[in-house]
N, C-alpha and C. Protein backbone atom coordinates (compact mmCIF):
# COMPACT_ATOMS: atom_id res chain seq x y z
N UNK A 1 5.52 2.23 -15.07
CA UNK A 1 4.96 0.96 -15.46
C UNK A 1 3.72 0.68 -14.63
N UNK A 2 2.54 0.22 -15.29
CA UNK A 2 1.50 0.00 -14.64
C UNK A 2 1.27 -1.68 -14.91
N UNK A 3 1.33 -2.08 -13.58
CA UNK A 3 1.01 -3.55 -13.31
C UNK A 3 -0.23 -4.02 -13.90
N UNK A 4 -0.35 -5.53 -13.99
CA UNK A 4 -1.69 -5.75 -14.53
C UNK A 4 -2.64 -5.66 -14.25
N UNK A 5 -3.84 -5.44 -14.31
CA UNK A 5 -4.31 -4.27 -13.50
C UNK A 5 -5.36 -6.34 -12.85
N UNK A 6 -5.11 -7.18 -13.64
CA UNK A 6 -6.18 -7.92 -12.61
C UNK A 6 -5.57 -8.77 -11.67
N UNK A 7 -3.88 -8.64 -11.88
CA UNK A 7 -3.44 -8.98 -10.31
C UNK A 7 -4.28 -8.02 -9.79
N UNK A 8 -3.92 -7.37 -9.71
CA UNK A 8 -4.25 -5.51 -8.25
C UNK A 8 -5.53 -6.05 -7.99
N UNK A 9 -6.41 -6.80 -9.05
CA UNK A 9 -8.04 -6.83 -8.64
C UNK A 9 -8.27 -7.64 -7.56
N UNK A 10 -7.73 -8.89 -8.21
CA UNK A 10 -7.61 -10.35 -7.99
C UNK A 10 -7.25 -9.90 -6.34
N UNK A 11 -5.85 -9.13 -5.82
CA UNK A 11 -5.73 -9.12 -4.84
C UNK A 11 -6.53 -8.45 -3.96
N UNK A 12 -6.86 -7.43 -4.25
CA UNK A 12 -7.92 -6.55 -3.34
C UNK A 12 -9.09 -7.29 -3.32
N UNK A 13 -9.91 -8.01 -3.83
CA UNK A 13 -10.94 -8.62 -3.74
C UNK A 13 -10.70 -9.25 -2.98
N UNK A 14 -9.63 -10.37 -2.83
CA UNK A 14 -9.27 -10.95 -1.48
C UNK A 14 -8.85 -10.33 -0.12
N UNK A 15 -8.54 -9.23 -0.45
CA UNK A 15 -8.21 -8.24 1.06
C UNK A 15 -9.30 -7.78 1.26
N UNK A 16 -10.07 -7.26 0.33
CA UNK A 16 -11.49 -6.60 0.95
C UNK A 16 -12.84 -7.24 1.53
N UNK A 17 -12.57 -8.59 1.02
CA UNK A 17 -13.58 -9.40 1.52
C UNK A 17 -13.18 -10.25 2.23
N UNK A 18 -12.05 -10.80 2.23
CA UNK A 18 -11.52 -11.69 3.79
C UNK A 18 -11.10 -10.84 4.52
N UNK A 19 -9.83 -10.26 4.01
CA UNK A 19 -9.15 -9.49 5.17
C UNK A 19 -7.81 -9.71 4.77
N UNK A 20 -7.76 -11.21 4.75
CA UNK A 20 -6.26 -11.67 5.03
C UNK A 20 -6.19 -13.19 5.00
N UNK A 21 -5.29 -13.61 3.40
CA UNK A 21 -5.16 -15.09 3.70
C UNK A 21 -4.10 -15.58 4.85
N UNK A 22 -3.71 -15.91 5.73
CA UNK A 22 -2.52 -16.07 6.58
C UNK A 22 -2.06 -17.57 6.60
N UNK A 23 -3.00 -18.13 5.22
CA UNK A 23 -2.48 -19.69 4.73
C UNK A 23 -1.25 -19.83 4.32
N UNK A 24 -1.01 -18.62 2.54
CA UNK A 24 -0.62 -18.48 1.50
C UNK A 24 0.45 -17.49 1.43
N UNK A 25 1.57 -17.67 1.48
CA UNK A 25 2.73 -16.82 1.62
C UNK A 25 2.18 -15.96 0.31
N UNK A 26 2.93 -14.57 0.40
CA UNK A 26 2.75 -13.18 -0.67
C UNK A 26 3.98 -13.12 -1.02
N UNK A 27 4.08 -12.53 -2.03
CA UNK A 27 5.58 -12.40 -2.86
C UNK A 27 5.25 -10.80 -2.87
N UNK A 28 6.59 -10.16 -2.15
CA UNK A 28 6.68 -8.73 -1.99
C UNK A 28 5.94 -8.08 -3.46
N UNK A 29 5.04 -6.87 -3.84
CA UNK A 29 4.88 -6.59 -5.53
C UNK A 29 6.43 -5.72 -5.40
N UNK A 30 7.09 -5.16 -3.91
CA UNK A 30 8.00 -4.06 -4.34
C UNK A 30 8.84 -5.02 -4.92
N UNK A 31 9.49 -6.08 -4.89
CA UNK A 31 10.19 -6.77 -5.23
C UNK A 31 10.09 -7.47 -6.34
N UNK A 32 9.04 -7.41 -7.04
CA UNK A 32 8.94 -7.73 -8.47
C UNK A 32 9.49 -6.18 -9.22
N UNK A 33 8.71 -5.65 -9.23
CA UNK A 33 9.00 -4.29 -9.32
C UNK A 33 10.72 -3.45 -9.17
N UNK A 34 11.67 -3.95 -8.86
CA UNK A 34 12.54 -3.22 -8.01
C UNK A 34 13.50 -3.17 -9.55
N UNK A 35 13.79 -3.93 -10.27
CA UNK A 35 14.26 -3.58 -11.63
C UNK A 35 13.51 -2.75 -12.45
N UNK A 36 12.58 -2.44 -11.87
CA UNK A 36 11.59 -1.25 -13.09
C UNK A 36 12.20 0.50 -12.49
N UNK A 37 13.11 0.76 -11.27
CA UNK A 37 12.79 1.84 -10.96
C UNK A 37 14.00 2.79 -11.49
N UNK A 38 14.12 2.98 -12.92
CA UNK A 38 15.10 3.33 -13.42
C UNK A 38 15.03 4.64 -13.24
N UNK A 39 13.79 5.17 -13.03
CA UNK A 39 13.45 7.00 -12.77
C UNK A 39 14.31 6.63 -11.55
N UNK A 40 14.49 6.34 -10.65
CA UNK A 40 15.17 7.12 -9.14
C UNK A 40 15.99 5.75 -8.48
N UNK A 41 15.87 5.12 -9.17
CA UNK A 41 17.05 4.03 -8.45
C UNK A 41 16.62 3.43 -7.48
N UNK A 42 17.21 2.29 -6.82
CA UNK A 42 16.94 1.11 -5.47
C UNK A 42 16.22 1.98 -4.37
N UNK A 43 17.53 3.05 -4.64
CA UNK A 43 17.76 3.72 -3.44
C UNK A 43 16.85 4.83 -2.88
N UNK A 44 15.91 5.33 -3.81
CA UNK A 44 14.98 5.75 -3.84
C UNK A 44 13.22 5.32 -3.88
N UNK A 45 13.14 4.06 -3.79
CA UNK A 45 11.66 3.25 -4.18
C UNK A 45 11.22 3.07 -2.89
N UNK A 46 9.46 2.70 -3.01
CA UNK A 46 9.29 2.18 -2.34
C UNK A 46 9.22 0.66 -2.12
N UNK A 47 9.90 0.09 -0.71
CA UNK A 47 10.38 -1.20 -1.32
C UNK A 47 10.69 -1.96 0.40
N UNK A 48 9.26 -2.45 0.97
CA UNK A 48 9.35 -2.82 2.00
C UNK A 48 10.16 -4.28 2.81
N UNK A 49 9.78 -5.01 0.94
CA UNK A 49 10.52 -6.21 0.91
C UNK A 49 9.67 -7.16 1.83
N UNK A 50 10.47 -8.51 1.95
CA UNK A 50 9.51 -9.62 2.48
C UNK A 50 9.12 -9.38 4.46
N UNK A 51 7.41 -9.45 4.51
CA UNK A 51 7.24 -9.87 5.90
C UNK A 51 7.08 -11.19 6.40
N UNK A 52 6.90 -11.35 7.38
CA UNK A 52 7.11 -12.70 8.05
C UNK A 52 5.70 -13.58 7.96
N UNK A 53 4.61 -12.50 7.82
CA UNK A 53 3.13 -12.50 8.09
C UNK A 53 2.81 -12.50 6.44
N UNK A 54 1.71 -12.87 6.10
CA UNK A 54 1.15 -12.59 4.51
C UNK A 54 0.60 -11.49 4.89
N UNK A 55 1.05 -10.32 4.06
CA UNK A 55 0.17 -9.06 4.16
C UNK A 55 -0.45 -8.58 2.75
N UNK A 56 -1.14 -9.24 2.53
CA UNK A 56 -1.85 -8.81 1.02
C UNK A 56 -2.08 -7.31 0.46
N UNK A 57 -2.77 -7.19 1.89
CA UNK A 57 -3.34 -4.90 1.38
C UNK A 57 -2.47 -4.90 1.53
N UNK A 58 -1.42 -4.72 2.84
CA UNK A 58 -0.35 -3.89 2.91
C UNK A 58 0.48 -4.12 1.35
N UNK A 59 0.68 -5.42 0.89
CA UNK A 59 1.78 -5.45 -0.15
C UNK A 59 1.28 -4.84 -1.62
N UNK A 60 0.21 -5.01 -1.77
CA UNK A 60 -0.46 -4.46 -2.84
C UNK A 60 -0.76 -3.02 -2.93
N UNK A 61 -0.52 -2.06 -1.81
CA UNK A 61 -0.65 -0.59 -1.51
C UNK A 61 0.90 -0.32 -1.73
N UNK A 62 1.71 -0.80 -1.43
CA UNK A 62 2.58 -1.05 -1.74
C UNK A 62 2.70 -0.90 -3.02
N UNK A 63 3.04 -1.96 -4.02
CA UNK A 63 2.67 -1.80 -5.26
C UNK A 63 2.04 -0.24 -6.24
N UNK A 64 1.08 -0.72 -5.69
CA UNK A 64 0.16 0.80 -6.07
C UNK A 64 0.69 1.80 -5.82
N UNK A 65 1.52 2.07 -4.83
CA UNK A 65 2.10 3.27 -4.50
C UNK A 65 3.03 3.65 -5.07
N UNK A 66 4.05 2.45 -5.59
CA UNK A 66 5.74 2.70 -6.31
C UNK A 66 4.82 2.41 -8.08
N UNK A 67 3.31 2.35 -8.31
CA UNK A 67 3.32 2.32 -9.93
C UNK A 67 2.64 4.25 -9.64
N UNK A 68 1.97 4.59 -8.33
CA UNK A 68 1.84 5.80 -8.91
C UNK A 68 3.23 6.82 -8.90
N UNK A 69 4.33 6.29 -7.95
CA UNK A 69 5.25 7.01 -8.04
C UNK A 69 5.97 7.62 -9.53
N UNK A 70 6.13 5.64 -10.13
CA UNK A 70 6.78 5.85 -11.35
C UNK A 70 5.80 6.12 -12.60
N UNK A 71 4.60 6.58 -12.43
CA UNK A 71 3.94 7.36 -13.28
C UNK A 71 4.47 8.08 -13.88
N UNK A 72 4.46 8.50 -15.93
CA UNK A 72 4.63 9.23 -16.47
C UNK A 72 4.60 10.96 -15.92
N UNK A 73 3.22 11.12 -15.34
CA UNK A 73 3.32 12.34 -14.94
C UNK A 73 3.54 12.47 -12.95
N UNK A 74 4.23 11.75 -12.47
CA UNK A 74 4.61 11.66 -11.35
C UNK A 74 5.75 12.54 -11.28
N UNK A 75 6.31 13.29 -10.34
CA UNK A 75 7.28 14.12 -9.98
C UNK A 75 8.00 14.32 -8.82
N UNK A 76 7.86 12.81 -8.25
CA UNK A 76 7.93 12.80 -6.69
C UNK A 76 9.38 12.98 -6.60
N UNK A 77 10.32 13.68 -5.76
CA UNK A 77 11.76 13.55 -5.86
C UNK A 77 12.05 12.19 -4.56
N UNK A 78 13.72 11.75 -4.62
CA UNK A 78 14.05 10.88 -3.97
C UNK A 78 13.27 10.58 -2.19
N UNK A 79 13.80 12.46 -1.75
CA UNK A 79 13.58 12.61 -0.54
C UNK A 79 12.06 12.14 -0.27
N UNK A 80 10.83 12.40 -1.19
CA UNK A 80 9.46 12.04 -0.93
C UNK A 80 9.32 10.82 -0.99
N UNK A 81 9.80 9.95 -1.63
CA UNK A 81 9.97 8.73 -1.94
C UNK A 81 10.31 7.91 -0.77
N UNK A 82 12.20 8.68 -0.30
CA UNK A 82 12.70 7.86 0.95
C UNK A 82 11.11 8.27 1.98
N UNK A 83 10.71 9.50 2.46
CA UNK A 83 9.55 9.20 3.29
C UNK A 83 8.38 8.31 3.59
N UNK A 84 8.05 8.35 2.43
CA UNK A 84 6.99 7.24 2.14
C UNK A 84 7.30 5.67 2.41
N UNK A 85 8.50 5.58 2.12
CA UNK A 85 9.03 4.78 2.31
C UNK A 85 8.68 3.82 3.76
N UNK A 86 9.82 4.87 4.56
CA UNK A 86 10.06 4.77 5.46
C UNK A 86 8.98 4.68 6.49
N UNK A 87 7.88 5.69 6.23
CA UNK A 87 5.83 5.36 6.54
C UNK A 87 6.10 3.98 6.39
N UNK A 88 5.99 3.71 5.12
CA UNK A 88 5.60 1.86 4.59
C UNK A 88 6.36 1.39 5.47
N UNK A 89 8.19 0.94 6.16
CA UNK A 89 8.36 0.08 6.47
C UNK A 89 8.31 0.35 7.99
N UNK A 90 7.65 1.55 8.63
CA UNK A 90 6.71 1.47 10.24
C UNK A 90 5.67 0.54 10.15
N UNK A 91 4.86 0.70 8.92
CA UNK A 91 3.53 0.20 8.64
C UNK A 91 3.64 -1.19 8.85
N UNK A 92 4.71 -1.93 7.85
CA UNK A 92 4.96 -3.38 8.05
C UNK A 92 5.28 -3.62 9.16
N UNK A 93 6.25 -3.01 10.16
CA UNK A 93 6.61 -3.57 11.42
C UNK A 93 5.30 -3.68 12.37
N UNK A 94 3.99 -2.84 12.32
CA UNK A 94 3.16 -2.66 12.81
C UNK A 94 2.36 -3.95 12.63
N UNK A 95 2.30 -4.11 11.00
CA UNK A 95 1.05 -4.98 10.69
C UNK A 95 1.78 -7.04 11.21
N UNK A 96 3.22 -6.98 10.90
CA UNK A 96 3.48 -7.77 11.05
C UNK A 96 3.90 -8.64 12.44
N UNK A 97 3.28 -7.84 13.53
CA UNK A 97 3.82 -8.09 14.71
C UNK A 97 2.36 -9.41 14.70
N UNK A 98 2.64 -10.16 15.72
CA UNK A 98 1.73 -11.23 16.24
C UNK A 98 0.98 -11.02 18.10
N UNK A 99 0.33 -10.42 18.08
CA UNK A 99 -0.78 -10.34 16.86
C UNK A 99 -0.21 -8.59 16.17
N UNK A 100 -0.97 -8.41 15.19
CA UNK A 100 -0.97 -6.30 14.76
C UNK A 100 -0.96 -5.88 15.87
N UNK A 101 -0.34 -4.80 15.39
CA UNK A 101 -0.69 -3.56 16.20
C UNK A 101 -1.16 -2.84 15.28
N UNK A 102 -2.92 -2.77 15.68
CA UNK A 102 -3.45 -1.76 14.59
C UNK A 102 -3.67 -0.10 15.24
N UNK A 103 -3.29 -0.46 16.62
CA UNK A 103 -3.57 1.02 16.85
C UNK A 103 -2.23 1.76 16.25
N UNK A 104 -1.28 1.11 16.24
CA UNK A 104 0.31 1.87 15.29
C UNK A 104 0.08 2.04 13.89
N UNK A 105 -0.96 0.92 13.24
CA UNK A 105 -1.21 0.77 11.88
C UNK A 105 -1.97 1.68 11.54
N UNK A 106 -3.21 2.33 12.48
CA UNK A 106 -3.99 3.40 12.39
C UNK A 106 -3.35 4.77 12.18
N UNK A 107 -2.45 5.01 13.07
CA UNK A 107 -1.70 6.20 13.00
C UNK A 107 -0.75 6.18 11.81
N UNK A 108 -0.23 5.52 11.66
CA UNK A 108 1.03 5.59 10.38
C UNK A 108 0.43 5.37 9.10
N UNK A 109 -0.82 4.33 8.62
CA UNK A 109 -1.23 4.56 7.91
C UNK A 109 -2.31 5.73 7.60
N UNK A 110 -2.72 6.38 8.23
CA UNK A 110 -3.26 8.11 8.51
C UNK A 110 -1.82 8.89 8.31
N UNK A 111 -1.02 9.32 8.40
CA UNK A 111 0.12 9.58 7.85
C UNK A 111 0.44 9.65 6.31
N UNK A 112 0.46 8.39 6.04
CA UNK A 112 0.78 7.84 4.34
C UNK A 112 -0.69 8.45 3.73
N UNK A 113 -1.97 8.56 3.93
CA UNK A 113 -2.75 9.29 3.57
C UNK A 113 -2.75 10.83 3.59
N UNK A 114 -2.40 11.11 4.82
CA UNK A 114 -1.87 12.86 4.59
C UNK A 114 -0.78 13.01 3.60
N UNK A 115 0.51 12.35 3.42
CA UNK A 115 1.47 12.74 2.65
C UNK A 115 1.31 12.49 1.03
N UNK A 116 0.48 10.98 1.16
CA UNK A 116 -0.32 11.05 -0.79
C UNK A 116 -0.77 11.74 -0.70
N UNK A 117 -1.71 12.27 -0.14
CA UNK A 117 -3.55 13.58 -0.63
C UNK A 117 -2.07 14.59 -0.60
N UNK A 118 -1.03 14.92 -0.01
CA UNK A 118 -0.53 16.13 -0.18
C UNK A 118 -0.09 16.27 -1.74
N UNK A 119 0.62 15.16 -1.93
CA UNK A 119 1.46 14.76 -3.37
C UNK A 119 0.39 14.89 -4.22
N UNK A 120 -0.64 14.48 -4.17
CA UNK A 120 -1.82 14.95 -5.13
C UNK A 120 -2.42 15.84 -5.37
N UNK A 121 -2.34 16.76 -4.37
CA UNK A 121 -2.87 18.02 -4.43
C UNK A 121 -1.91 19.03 -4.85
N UNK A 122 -0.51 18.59 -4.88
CA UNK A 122 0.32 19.82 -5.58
C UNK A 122 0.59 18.94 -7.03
N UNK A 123 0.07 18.00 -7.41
CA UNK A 123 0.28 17.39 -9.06
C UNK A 123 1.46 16.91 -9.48
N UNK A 124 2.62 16.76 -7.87
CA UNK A 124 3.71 15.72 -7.33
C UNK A 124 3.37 14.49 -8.25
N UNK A 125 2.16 13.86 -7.26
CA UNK A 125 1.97 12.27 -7.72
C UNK A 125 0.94 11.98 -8.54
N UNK A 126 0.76 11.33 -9.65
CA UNK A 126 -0.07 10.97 -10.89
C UNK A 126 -0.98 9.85 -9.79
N UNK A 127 -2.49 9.66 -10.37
CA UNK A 127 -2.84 8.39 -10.03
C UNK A 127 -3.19 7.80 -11.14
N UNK A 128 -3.09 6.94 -11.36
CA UNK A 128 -2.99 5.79 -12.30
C UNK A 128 -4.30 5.08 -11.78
N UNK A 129 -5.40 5.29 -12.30
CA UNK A 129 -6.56 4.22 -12.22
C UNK A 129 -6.38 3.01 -12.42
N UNK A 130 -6.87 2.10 -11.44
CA UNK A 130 -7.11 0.31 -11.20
C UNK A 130 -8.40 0.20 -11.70
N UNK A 131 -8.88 -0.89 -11.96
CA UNK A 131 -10.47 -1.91 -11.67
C UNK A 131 -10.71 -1.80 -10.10
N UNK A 132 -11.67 -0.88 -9.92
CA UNK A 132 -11.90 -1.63 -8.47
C UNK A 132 -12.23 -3.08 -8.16
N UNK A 133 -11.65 -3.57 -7.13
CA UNK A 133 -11.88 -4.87 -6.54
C UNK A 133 -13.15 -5.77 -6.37
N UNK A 134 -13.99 -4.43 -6.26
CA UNK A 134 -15.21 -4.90 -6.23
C UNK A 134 -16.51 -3.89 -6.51
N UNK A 135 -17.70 -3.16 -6.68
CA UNK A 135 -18.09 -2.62 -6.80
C UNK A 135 -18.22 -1.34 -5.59
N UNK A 136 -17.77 -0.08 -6.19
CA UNK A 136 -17.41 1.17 -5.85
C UNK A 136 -16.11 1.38 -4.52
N UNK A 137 -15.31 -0.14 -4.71
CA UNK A 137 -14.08 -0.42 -4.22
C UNK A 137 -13.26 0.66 -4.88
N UNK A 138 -12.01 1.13 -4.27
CA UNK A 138 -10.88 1.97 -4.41
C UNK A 138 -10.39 1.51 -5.83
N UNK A 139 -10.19 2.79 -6.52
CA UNK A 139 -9.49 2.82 -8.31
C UNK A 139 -7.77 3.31 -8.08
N UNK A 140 -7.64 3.77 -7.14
CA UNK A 140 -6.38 4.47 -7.43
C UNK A 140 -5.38 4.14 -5.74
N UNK A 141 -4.66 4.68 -5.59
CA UNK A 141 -3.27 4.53 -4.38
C UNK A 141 -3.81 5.21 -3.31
N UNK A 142 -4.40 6.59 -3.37
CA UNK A 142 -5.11 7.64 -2.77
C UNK A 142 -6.58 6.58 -2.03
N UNK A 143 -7.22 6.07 -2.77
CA UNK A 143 -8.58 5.27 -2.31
C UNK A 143 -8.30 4.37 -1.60
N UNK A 144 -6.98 3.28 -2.31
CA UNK A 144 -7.01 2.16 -1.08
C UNK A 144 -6.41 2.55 0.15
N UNK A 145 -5.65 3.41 0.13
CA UNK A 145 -4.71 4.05 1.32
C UNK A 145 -5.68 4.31 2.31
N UNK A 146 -6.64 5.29 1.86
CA UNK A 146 -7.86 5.47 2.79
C UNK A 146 -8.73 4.47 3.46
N UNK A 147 -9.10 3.40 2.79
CA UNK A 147 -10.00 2.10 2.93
C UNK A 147 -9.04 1.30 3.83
N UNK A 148 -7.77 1.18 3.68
CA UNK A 148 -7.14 0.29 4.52
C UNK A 148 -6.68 1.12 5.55
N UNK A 149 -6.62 2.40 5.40
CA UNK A 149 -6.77 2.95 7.17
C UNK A 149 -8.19 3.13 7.97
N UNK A 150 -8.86 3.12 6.83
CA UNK A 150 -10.00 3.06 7.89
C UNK A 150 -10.28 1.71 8.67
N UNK A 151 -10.26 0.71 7.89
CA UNK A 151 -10.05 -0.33 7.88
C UNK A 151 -9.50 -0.76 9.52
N UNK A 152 -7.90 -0.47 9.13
CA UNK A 152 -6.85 -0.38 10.61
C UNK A 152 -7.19 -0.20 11.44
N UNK A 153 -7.73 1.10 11.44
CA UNK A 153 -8.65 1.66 12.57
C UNK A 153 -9.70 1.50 13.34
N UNK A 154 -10.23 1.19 12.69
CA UNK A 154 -11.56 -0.10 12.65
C UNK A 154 -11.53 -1.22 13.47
N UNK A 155 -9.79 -1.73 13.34
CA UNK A 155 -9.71 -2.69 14.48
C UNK A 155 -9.05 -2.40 15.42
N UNK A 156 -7.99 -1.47 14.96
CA UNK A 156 -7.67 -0.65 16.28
C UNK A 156 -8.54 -0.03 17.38
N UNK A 157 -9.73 0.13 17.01
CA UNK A 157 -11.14 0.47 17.87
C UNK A 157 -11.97 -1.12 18.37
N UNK A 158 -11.66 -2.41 18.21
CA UNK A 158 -11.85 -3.46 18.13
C UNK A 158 -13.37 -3.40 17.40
N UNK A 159 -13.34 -3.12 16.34
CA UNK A 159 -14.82 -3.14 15.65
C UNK A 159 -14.98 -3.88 14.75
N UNK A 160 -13.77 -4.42 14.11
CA UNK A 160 -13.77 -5.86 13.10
C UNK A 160 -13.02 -7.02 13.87
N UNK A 161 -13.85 -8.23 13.23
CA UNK A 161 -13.06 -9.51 13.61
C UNK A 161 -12.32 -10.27 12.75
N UNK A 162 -11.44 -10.92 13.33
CA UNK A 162 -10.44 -11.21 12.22
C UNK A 162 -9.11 -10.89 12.14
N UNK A 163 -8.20 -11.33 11.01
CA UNK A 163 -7.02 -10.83 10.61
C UNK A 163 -7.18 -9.45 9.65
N UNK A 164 -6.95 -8.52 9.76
CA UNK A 164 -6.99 -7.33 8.98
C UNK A 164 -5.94 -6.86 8.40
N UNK A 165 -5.05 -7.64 7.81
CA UNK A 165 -3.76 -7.11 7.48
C UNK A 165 -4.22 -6.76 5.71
């Protein structure tokens, strides 16, 4: 199932150009999502569930990640799934601490980028093209993954100001 694609916009435009509302509580997307995952069950999704913090990228990569999983031509088995997973819910503990820890967010999300580009390169994981957010903004799970680790990193090096979640 592919989400609408102008939530995904709507949200990344706001992550890519603020950063981070930390007004406006987020509604998990894994948790809208969690009755759609009839290919592999609960027990298999990715599915970080609610943080304490509004994490917009994080929840929307999220998203993106369990619509490229359950892609038609996706082939990811449980075990790749539980991994990724389990990346994602380091990632949240990272992003959601007060303040981040982006130097943890740097590393783990560099991780979740090695293990998609792997899934993509053996034809594991489908990407499912988005609207980018904004002009020559990330189309697919693979792009934002990258942008929001660089991103991480970015402040993990203290080179952006702000909330970067």
């Amino acid at each position: 199932m592919i989400r609408n694609r102008s939530i995904g916009t709507i949200a990344l435009i706001g992550v890519f150009a603020a950063a981070c509302d930390s007004a406006a509580p987020t509604q998990p997307l894994a948790t809208q999502r969690a009755a759609s995952m009839a290919k592999v069950g609960e027990s298999c999704a990715v599915d970080v569930g609610a943080t304490e913090r509004p994490l917009p990228a994080f929840h929307e990569l999220e998203g993106w990640l369990g619509d490229a999983i359950d892609a038609a031509g996706s082939s990811v088995n449980c075990g790749q799934t539980r991994s990724l997973d389990a990346k994602m819910e380091a990632l949240a503990k990272a992003l959601d601490q007060n303040p981040p820890n982006f130097a943890a967010a740097c590393g783990i999300s560099g991780s979740i980028v090695s293990e998609v580009s792997a899934l993509v390169q053996t034809g594991r994981l489908d990407m499912p093209e988005f609207t980018p957010p904004f002009p020559g903004g990330p189309t697919n799970v693979l792009a934002a993954a990258q942008a929001l680790n660089e991103r991480w990193c970015a402040a993990a090096r203290g080179e952006l100001e702000g909330p970067q979640a």
